[in-house]
C-alpha atoms as a PDB file:
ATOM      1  CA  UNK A   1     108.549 148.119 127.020  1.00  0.00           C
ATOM      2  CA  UNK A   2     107.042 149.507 124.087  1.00  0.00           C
ATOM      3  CA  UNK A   3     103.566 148.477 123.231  1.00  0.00           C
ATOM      4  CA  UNK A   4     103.257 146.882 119.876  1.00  0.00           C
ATOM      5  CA  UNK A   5     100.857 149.075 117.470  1.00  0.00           C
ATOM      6  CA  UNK A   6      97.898 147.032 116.377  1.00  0.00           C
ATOM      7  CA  UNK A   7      97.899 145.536 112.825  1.00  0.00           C
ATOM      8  CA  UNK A   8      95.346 146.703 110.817  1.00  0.00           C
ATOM      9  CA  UNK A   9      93.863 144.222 109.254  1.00  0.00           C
ATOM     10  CA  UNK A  10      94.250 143.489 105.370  1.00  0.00           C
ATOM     11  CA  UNK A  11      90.903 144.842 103.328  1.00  0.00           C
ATOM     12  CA  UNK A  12      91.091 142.034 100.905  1.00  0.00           C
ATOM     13  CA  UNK A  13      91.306 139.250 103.871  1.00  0.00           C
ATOM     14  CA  UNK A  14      88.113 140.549 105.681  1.00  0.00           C
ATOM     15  CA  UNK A  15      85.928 140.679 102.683  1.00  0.00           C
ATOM     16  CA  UNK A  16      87.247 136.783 101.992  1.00  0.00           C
ATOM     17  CA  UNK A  17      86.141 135.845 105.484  1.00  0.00           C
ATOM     18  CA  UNK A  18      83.025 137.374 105.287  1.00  0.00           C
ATOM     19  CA  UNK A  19      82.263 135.621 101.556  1.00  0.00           C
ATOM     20  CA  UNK A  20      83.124 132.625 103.907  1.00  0.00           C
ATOM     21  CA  UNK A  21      80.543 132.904 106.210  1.00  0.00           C
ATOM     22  CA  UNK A  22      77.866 134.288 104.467  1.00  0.00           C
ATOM     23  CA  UNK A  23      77.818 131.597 101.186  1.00  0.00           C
ATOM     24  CA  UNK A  24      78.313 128.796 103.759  1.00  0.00           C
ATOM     25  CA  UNK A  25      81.472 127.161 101.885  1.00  0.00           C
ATOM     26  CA  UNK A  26      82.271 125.534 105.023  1.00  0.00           C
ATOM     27  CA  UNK A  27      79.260 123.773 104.745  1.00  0.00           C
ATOM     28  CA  UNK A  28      79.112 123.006 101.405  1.00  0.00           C
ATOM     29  CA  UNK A  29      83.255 121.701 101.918  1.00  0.00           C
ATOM     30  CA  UNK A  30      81.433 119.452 104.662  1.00  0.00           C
ATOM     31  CA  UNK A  31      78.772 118.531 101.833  1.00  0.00           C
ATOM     32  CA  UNK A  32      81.602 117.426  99.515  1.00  0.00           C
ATOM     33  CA  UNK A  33      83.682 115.238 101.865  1.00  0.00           C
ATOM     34  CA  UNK A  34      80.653 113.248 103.302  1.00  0.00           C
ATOM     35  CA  UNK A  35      79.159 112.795  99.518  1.00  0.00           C
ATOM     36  CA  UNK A  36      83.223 110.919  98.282  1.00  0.00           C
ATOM     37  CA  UNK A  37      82.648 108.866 101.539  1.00  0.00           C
ATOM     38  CA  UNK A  38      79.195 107.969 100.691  1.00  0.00           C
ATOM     39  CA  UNK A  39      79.659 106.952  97.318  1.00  0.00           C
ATOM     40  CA  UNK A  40      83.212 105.084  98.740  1.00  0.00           C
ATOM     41  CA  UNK A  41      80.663 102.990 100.879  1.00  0.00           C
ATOM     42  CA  UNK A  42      78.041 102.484  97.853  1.00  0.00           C
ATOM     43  CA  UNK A  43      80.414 101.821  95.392  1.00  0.00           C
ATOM     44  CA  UNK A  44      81.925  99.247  97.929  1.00  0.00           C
ATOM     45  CA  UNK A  45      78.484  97.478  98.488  1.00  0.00           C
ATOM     46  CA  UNK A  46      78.046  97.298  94.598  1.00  0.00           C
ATOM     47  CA  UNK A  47      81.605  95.750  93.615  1.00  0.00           C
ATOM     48  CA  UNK A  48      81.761  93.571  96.895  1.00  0.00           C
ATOM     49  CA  UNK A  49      78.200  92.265  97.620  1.00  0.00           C
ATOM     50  CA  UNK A  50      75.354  92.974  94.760  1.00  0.00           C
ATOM     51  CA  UNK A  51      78.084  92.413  91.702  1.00  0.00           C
ATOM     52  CA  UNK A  52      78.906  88.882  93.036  1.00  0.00           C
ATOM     53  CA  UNK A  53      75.071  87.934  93.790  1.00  0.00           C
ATOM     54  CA  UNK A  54      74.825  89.265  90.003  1.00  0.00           C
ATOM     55  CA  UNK A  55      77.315  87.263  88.377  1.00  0.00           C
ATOM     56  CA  UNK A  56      75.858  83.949  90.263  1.00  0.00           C
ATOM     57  CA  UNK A  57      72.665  84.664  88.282  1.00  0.00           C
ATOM     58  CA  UNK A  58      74.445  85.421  84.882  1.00  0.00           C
ATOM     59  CA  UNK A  59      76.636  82.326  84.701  1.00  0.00           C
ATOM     60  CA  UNK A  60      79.472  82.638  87.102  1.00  0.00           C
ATOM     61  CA  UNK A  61      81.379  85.313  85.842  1.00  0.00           C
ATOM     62  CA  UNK A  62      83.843  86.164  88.677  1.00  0.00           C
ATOM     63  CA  UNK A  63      84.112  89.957  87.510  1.00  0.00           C
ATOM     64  CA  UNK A  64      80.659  91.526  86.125  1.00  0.00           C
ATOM     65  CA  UNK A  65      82.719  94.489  84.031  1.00  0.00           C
ATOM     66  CA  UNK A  66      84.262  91.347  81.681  1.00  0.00           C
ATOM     67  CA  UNK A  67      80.821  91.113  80.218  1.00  0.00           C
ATOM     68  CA  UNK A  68      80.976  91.834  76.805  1.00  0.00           C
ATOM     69  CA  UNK A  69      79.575  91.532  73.195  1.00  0.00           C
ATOM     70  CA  UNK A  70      81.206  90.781  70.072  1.00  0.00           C
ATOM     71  CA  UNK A  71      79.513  93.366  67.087  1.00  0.00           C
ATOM     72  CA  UNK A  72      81.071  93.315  64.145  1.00  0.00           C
ATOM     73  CA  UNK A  73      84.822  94.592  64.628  1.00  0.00           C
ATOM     74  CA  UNK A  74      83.479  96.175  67.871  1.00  0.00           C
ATOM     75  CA  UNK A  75      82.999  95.089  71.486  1.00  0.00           C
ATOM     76  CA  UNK A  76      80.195  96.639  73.462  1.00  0.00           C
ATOM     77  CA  UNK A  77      81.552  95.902  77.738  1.00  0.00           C
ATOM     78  CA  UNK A  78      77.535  95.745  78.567  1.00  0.00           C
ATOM     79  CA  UNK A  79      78.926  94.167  82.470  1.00  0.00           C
ATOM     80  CA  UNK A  80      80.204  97.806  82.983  1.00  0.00           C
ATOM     81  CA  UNK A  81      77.669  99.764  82.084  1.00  0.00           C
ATOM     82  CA  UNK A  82      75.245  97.621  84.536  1.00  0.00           C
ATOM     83  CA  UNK A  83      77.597  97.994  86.883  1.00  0.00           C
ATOM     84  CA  UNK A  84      78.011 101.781  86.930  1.00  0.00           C
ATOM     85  CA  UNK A  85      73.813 101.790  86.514  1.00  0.00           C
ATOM     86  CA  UNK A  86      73.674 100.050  89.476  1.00  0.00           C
ATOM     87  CA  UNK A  87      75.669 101.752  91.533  1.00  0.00           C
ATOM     88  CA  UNK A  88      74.163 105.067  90.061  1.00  0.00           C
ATOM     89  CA  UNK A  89      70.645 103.627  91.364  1.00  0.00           C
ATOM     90  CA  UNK A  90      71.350 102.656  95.227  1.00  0.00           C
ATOM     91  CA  UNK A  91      73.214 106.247  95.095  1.00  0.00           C
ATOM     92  CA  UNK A  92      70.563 107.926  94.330  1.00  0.00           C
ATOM     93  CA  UNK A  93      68.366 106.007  96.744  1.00  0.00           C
ATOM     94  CA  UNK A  94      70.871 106.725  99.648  1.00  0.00           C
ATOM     95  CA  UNK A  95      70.843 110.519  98.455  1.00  0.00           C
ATOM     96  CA  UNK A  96      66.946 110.036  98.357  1.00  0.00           C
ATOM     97  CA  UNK A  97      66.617 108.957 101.947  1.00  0.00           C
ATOM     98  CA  UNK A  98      69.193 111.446 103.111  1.00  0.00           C
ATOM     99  CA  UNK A  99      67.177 114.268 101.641  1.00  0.00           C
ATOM    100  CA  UNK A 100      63.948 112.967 102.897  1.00  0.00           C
ATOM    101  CA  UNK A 101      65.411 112.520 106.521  1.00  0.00           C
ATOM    102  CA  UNK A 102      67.066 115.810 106.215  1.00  0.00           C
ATOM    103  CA  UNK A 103      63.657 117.661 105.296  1.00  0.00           C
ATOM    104  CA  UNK A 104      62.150 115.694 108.304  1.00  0.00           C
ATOM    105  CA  UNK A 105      61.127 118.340 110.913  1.00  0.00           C
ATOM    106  CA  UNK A 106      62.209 117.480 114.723  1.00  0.00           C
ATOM    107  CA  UNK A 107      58.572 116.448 115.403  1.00  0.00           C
ATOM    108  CA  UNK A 108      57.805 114.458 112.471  1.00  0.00           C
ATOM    109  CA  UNK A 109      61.592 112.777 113.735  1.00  0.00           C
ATOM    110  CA  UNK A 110      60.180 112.286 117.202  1.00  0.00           C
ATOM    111  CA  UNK A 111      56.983 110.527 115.745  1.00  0.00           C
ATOM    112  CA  UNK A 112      59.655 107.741 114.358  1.00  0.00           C
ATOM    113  CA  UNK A 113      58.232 104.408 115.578  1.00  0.00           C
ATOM    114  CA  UNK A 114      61.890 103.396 116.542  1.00  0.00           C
ATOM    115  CA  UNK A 115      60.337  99.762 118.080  1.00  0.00           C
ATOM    116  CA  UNK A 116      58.874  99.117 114.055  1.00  0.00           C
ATOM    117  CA  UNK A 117      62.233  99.998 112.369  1.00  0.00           C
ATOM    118  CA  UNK A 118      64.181  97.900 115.164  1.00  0.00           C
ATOM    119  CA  UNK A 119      61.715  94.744 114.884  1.00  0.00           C
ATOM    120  CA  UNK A 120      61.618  95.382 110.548  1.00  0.00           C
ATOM    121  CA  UNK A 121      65.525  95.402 110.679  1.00  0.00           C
ATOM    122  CA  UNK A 122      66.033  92.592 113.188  1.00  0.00           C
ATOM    123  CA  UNK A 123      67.628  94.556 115.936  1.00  0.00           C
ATOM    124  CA  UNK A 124      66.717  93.736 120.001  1.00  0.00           C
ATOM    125  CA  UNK A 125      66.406  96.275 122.136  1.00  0.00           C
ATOM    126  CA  UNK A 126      68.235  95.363 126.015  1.00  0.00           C
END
């Protein structure tokens, strides 16, 4: 049998790989996919839980975005722009604790009083 030569490998292709590694796109491609899931969940808890307890204390309205205002020939949708504020705040609280937890050294982790946030958040230990 004859023995296959080697393929050299292709300049361009190694250079590419290496641009991979080095800029760490993998981890920035990581970054991405957990930040759309993140604001998936936030988004979520605005529309389906803080919108509704909104709209109980503004009169009932069973959609906050069909909040408007009548100005002259123009109509200003005010319920939307709360909306998006609101879920622009608790994102930027969740990316807030994120980076805080993430700058968190293993030792200042370790020094967590797990019993205090357990007890604070009603959850009992077995």
């Amino acid at each position: 049998m004859k023995k296959l030569k080697q393929l050299k490998p292709i300049r361009g292709l190694r250079g590419f790989r290496d641009f991979l590694r080095n800029q760490g796109v993998l981890t920035l491609a990581i970054g991405f996919i957990l930040g759309g899931a993140i604001s998936k969940f936030v988004s979520s808890l605005v529309v389906d839980i803080i919108n509704p307890l909104l709209n109980a204390a503004l009169g009932g309205v069973d959609d906050l975005g069909t909040k408007v205002v009548h100005v002259g020939g123009s109509i200003i949708h005010y319920g939307t722009f709360l909306s998006n504020g609101i879920d622009f705040i608790v994102l930027a609280l969740v990316v807030y604790a994120g980076v805080k937890l993430a700058g968190m050294d293993q030792e200042q982790i370790g020094k967590l009083d797990i019993g205090k946030i357990n007890a604070m958040s009603g959850v009992v230990k077995k």
